[in-house]
Protein backbone atom coordinates (compact mmCIF):
# COMPACT_ATOMS: atom_id res chain seq x y z
CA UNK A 1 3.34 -57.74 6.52
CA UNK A 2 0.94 -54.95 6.83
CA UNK A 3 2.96 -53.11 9.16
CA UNK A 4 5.11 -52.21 6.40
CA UNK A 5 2.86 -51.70 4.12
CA UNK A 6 1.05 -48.72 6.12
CA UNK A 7 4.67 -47.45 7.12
CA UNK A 8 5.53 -47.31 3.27
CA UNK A 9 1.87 -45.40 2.61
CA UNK A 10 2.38 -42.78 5.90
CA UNK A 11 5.96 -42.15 4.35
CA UNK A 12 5.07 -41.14 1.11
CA UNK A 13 1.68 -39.14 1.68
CA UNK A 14 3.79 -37.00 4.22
CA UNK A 15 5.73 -35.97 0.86
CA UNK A 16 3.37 -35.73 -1.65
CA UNK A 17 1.28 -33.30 1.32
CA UNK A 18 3.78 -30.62 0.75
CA UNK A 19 3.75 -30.76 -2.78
CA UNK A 20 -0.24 -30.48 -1.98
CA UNK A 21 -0.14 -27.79 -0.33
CA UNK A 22 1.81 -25.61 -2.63
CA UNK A 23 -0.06 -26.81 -5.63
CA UNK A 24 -3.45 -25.56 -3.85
CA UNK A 25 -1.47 -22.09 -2.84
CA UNK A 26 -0.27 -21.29 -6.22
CA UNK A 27 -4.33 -20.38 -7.30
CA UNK A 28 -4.61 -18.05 -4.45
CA UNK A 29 -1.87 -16.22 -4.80
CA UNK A 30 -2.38 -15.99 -8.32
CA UNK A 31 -5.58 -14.03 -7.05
CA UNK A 32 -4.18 -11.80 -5.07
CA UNK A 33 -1.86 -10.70 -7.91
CA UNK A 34 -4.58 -10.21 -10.21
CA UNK A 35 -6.83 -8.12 -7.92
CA UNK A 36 -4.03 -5.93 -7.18
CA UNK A 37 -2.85 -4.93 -10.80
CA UNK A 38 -6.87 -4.51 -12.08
CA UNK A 39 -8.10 -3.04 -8.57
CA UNK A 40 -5.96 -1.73 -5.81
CA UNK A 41 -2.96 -0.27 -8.13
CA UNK A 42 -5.04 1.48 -10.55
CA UNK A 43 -7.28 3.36 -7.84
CA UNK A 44 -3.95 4.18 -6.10
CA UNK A 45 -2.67 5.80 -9.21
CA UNK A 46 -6.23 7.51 -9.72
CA UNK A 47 -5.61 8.92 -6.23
CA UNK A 48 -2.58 10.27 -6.51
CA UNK A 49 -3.67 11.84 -9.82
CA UNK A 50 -6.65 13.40 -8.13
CA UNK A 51 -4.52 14.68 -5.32
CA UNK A 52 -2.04 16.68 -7.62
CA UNK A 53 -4.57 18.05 -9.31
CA UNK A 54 -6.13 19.62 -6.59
CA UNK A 55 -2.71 20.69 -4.91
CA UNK A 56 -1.98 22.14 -8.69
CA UNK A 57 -5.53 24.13 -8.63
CA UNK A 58 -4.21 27.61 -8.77
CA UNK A 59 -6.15 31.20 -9.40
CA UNK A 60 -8.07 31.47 -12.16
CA UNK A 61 -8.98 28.11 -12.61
CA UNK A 62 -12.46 26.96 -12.85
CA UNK A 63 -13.07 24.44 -10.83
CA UNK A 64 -16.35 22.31 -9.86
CA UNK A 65 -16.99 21.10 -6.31
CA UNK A 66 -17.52 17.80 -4.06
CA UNK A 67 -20.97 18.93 -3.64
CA UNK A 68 -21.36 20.32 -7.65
CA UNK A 69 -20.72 24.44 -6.92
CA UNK A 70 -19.03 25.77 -10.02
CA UNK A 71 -16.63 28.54 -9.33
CA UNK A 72 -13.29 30.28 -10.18
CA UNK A 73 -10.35 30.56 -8.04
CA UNK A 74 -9.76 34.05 -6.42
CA UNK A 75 -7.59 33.77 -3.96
CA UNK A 76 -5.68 31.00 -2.12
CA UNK A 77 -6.57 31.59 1.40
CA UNK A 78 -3.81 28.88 2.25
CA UNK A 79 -1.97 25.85 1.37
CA UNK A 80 -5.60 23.89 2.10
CA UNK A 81 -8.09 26.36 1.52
CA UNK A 82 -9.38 28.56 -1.30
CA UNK A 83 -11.66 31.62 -2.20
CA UNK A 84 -13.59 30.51 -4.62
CA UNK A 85 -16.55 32.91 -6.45
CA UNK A 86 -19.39 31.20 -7.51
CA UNK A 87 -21.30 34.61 -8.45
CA UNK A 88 -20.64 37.69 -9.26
CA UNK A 89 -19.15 39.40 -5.98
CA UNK A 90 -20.16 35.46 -3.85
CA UNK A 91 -17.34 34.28 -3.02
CA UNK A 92 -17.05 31.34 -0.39
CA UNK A 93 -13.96 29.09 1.51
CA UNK A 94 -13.42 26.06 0.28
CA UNK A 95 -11.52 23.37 1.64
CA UNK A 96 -9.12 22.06 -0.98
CA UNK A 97 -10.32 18.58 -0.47
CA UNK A 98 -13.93 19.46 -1.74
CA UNK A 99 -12.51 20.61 -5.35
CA UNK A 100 -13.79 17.41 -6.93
CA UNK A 101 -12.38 18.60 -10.64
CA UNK A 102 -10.38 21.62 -12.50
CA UNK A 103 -12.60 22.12 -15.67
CA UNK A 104 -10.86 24.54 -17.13
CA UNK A 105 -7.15 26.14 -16.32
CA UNK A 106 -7.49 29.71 -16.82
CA UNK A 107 -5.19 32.96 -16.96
CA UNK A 108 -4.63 33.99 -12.94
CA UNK A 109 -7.26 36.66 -11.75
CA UNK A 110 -5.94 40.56 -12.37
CA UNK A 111 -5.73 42.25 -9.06
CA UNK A 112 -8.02 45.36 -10.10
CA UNK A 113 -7.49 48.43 -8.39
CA UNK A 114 -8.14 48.65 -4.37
CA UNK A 115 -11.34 50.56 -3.38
């Protein structure tokens, strides 16, 4: 008689364990989903923002650096770097990467005449 009792029990907790197991899942996953739309998506969208803009930094523009230097944009020395003049006739390299903002977009730079 109480072999088929504990036969019965084994048979039905072996069920009800799956149906466990996903009820106990469902939270966690419902985690992950939330940290990715409020963290991981948005900073991914600020990113590629940032990234554009700094690809999109042209002459002219005034720009403020990584390390707080605010300049203009001479000259693009290349597809990373820029020229950028920080004081009258200082003018320094700048990695495109260190352009931390574009303050203001401004007219492009008239080539004056060569000395």
């Amino acid at each position: 008689m109480f072999i088929t009792e504990a036969y019965a029990q084994t048979a039905a907790g072996a069920a009800g364990g799956l149906n466990d197991a996903l009820v106990q899942l469902v939270p966690i996953v419902a985690m992950i989903a939330i940290v990715y739309f409020i963290l991981w998506r948005p900073q991914q969208r600020r990113a590629k923002e940032q990234r554009e803009m700094v690809q999109a930094a042209r002459r002219g523009d005034t720009v403020v650096t990584s390390g707080g230097l605010i300049g203009k944009i001479t000259k693009a020395v290349d597809d990373n770097e820029v020229e950028l003049e920080v004081a009258p006739n200082v003018k320094v390299r700048l990695a495109r990467s260190g352009i931390a903002e574009v303050r203001a977009k401004g007219e492009p730079v008239k080539d004056g005449p060569k000395a």
